[in-house]
N, C-alpha and C. Protein backbone atom coordinates (compact mmCIF):
# COMPACT_ATOMS: atom_id res chain seq x y z
N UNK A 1 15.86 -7.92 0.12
CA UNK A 1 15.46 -7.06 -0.97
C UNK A 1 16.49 -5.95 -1.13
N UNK A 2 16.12 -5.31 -2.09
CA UNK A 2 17.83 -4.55 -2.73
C UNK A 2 16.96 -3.16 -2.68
N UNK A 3 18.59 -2.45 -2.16
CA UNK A 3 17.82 -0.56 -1.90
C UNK A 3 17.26 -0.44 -2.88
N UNK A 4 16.40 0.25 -3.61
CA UNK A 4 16.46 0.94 -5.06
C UNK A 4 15.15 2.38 -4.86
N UNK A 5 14.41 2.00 -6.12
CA UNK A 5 13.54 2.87 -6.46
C UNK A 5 11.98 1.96 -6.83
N UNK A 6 11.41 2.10 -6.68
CA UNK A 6 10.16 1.37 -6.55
C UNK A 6 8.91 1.78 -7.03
N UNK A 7 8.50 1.51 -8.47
CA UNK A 7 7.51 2.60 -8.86
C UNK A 7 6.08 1.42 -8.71
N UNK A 8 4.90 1.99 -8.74
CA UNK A 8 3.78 1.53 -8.78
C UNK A 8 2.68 2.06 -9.00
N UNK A 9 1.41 1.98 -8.96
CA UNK A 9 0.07 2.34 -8.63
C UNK A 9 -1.03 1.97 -9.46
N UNK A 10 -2.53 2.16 -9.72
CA UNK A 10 -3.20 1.96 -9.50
C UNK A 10 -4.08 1.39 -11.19
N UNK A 11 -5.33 0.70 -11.26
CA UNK A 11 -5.43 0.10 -12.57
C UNK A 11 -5.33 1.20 -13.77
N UNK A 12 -5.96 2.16 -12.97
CA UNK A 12 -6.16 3.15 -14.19
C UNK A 12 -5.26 4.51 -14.31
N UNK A 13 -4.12 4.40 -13.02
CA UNK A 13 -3.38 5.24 -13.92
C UNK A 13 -3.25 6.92 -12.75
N UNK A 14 -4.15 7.01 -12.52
CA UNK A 14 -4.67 8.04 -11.46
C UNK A 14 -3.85 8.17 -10.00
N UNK A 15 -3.91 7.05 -9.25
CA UNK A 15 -2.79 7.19 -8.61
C UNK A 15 -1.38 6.25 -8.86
N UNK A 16 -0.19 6.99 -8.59
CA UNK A 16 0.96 6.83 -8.80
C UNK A 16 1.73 6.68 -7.75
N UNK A 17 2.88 5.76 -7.43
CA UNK A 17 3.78 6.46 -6.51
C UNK A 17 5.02 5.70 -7.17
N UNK A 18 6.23 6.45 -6.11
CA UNK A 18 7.66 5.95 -5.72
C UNK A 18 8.26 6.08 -4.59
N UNK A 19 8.77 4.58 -4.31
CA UNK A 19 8.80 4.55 -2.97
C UNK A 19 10.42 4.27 -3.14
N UNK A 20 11.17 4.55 -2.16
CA UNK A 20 12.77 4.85 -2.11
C UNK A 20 13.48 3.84 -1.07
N UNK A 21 14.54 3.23 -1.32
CA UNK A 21 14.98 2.41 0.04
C UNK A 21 14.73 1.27 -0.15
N UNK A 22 15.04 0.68 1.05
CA UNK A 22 14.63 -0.53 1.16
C UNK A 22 13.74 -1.40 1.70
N UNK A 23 13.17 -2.43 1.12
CA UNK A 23 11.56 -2.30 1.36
C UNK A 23 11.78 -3.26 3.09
N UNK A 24 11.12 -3.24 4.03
CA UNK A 24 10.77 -3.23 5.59
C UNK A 24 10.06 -4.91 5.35
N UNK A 25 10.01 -5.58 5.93
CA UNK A 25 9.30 -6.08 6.80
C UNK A 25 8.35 -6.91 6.00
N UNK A 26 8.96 -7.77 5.11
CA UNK A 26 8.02 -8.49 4.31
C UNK A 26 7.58 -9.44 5.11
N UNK A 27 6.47 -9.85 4.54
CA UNK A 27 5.57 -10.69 4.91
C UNK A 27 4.44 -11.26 3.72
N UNK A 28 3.78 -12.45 4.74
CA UNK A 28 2.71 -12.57 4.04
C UNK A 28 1.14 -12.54 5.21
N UNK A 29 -0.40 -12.17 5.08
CA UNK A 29 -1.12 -11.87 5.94
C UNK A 29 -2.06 -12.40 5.26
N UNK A 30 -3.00 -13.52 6.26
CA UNK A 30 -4.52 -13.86 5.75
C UNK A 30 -5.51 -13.65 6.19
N UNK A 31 -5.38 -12.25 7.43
CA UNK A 31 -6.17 -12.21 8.49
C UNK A 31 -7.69 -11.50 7.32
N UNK A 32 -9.04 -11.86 8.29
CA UNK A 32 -9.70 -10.78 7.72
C UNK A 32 -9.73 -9.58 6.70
N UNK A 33 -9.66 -8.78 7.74
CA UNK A 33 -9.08 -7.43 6.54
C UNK A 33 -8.52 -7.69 5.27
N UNK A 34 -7.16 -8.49 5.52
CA UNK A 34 -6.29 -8.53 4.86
C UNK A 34 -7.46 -8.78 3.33
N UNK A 35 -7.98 -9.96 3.35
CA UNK A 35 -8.65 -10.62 2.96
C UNK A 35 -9.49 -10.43 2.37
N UNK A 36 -10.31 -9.45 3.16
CA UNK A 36 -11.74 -8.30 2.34
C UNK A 36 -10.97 -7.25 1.45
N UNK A 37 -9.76 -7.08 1.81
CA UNK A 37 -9.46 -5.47 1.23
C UNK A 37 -8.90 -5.83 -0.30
N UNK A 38 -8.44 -7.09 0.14
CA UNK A 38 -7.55 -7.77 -1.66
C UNK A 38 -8.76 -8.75 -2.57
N UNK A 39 -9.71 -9.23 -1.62
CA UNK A 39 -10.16 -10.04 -2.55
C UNK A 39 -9.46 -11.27 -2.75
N UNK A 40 -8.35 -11.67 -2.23
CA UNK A 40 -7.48 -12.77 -2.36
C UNK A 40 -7.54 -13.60 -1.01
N UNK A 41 -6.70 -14.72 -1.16
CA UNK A 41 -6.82 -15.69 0.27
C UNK A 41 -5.79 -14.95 0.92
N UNK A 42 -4.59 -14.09 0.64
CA UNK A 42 -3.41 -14.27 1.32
C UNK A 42 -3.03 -12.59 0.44
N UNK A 43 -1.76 -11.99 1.65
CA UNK A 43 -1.35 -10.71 0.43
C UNK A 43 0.41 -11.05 1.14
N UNK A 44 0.89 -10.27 0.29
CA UNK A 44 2.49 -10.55 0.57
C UNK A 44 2.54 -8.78 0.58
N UNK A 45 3.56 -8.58 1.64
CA UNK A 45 3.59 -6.83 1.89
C UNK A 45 4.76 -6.98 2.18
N UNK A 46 5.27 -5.46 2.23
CA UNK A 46 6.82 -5.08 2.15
C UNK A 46 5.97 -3.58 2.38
N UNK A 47 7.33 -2.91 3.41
CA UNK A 47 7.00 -1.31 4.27
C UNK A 47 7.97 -0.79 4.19
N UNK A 48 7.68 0.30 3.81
CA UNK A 48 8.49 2.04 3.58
C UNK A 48 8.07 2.96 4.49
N UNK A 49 8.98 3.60 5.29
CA UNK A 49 8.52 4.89 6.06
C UNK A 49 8.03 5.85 5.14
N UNK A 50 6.78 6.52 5.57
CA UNK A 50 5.97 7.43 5.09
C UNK A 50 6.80 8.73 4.43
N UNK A 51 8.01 9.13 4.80
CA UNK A 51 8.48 10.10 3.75
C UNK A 51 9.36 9.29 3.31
N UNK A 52 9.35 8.09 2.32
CA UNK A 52 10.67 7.48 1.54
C UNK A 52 9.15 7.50 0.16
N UNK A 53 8.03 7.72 0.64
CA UNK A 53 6.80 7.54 -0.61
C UNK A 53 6.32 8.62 -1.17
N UNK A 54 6.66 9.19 -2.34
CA UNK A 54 5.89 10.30 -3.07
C UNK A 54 4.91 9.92 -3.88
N UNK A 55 3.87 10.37 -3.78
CA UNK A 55 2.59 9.90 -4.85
C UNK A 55 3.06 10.80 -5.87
N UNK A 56 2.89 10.47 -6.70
CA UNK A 56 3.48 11.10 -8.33
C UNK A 56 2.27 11.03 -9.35
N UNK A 57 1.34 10.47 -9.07
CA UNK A 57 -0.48 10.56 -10.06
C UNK A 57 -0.95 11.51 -10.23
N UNK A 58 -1.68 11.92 -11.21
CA UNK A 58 -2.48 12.87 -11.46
C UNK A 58 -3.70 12.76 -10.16
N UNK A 59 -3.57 11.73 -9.62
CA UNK A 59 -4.72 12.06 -8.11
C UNK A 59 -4.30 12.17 -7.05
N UNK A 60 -2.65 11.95 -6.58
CA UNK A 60 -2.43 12.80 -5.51
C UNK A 60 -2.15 11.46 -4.68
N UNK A 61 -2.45 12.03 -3.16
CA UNK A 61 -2.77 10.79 -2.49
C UNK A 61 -3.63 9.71 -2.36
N UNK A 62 -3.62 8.28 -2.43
CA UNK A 62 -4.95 7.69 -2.61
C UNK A 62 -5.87 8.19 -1.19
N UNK A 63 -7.58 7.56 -1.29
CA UNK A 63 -8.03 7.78 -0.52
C UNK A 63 -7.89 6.43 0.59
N UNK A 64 -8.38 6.93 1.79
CA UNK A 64 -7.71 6.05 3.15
C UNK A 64 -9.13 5.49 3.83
N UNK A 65 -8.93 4.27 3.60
CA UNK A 65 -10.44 3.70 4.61
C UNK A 65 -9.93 3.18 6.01
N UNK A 66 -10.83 3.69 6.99
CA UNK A 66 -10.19 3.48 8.43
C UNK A 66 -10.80 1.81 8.92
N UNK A 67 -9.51 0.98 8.33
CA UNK A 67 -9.82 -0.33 8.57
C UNK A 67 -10.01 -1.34 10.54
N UNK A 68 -9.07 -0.51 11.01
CA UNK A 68 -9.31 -1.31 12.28
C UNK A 68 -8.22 -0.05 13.32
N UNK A 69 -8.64 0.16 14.85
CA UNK A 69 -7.72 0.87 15.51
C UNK A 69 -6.36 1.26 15.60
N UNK A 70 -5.68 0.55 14.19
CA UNK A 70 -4.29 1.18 13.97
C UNK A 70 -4.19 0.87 12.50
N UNK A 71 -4.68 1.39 12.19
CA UNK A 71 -4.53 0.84 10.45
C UNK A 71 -5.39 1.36 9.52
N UNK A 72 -5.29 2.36 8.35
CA UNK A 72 -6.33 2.67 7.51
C UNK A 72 -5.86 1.60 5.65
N UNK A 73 -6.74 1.29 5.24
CA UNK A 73 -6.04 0.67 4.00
C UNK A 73 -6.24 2.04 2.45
N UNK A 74 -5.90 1.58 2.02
CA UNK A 74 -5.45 3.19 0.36
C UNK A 74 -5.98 2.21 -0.34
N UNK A 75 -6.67 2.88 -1.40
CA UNK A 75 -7.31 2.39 -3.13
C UNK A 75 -7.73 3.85 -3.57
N UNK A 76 -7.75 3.48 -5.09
CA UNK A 76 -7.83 4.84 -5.71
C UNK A 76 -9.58 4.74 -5.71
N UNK A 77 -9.83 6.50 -5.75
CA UNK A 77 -11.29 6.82 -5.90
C UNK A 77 -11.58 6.44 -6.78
N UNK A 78 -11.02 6.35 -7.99
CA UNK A 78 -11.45 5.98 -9.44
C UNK A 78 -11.98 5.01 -9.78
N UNK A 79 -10.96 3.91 -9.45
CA UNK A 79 -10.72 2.40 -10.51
C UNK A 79 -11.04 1.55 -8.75
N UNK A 80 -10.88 2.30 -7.82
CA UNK A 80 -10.85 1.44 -7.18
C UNK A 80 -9.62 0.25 -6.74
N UNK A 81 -8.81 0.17 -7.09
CA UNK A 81 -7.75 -0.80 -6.80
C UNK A 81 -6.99 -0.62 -5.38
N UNK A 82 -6.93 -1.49 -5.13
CA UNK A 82 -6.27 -1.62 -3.32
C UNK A 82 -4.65 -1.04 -3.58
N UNK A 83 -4.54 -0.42 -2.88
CA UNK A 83 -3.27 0.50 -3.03
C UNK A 83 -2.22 -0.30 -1.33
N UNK A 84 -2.38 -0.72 -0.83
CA UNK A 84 -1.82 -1.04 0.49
C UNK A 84 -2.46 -0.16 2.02
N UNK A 85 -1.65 -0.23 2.62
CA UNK A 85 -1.74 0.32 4.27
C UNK A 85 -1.26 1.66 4.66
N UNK A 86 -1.55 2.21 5.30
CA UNK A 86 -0.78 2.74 6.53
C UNK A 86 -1.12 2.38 7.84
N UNK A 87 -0.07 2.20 8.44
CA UNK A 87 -0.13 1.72 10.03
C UNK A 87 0.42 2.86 11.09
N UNK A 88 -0.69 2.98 11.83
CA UNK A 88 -0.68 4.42 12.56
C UNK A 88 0.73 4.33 13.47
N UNK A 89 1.02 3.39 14.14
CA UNK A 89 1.91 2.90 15.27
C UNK A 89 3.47 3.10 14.59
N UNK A 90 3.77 2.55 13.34
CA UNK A 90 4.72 2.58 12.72
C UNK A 90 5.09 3.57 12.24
N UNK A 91 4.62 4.54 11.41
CA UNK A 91 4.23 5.39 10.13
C UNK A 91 4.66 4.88 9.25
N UNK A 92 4.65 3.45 8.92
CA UNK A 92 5.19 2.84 7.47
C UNK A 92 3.78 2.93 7.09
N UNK A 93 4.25 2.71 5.43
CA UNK A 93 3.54 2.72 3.97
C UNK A 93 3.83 0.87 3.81
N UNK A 94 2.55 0.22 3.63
CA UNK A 94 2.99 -0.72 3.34
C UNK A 94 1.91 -1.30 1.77
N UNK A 95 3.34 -1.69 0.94
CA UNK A 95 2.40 -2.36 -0.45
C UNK A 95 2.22 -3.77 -0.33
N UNK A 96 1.32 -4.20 -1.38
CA UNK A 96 0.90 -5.33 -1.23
C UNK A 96 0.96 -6.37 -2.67
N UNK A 97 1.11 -7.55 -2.97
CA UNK A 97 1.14 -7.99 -4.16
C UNK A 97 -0.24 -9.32 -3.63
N UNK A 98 -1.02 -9.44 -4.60
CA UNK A 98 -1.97 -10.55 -4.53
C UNK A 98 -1.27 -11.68 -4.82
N UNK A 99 -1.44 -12.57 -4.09
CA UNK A 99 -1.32 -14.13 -4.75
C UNK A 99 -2.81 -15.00 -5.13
């Protein structure tokens, strides 16, 4: 994947971000979680260290559900949409695309 600039966020608009660099550690994950949190069979993720991500939305940071002993997952209060990870161990930001 190529350095750049990386904009994204949420259905309705509320949360925002941009993430800087180059994206970490793609993958794809079908565990549980993974699973409940997307609604999908499978998610494909890519990770940014926690200061390469500025939330830029009129809501700030998304809110953080404490998914399992190293891991909380982000969706906006609003609309609700799954925003990705943080992983306590790492301090990466990780996004997610549904398949």
């Amino acid at each position: 994947m190529e350095t750049g600039t990386y904009l994204g966020g949420c259905l309705c608009g509320n949360i925002r971000f941009r993430a800087r660099g180059t994206p970490e550690n793609p993958h794809t994950c079908s565990c549980e979680n993974c699973r409940r949190h997307s609604g999908a069979p499978t998610l494909c993720w890519v990770e940014f260290p926690r200061e390469a991500i500025d939330w830029t939305g009129e809501g700030g940071m998304p809110t953080l559900y404490r998914s399992s002993d190293y891991s909380s997952r982000s969706f906006c209060p609003a609309c609700g949409s799954t925003l990705g990870a943080v992983d306590d161990r790492t301090g990466h930001c990780a996004g997610h695309r549904q398949l």
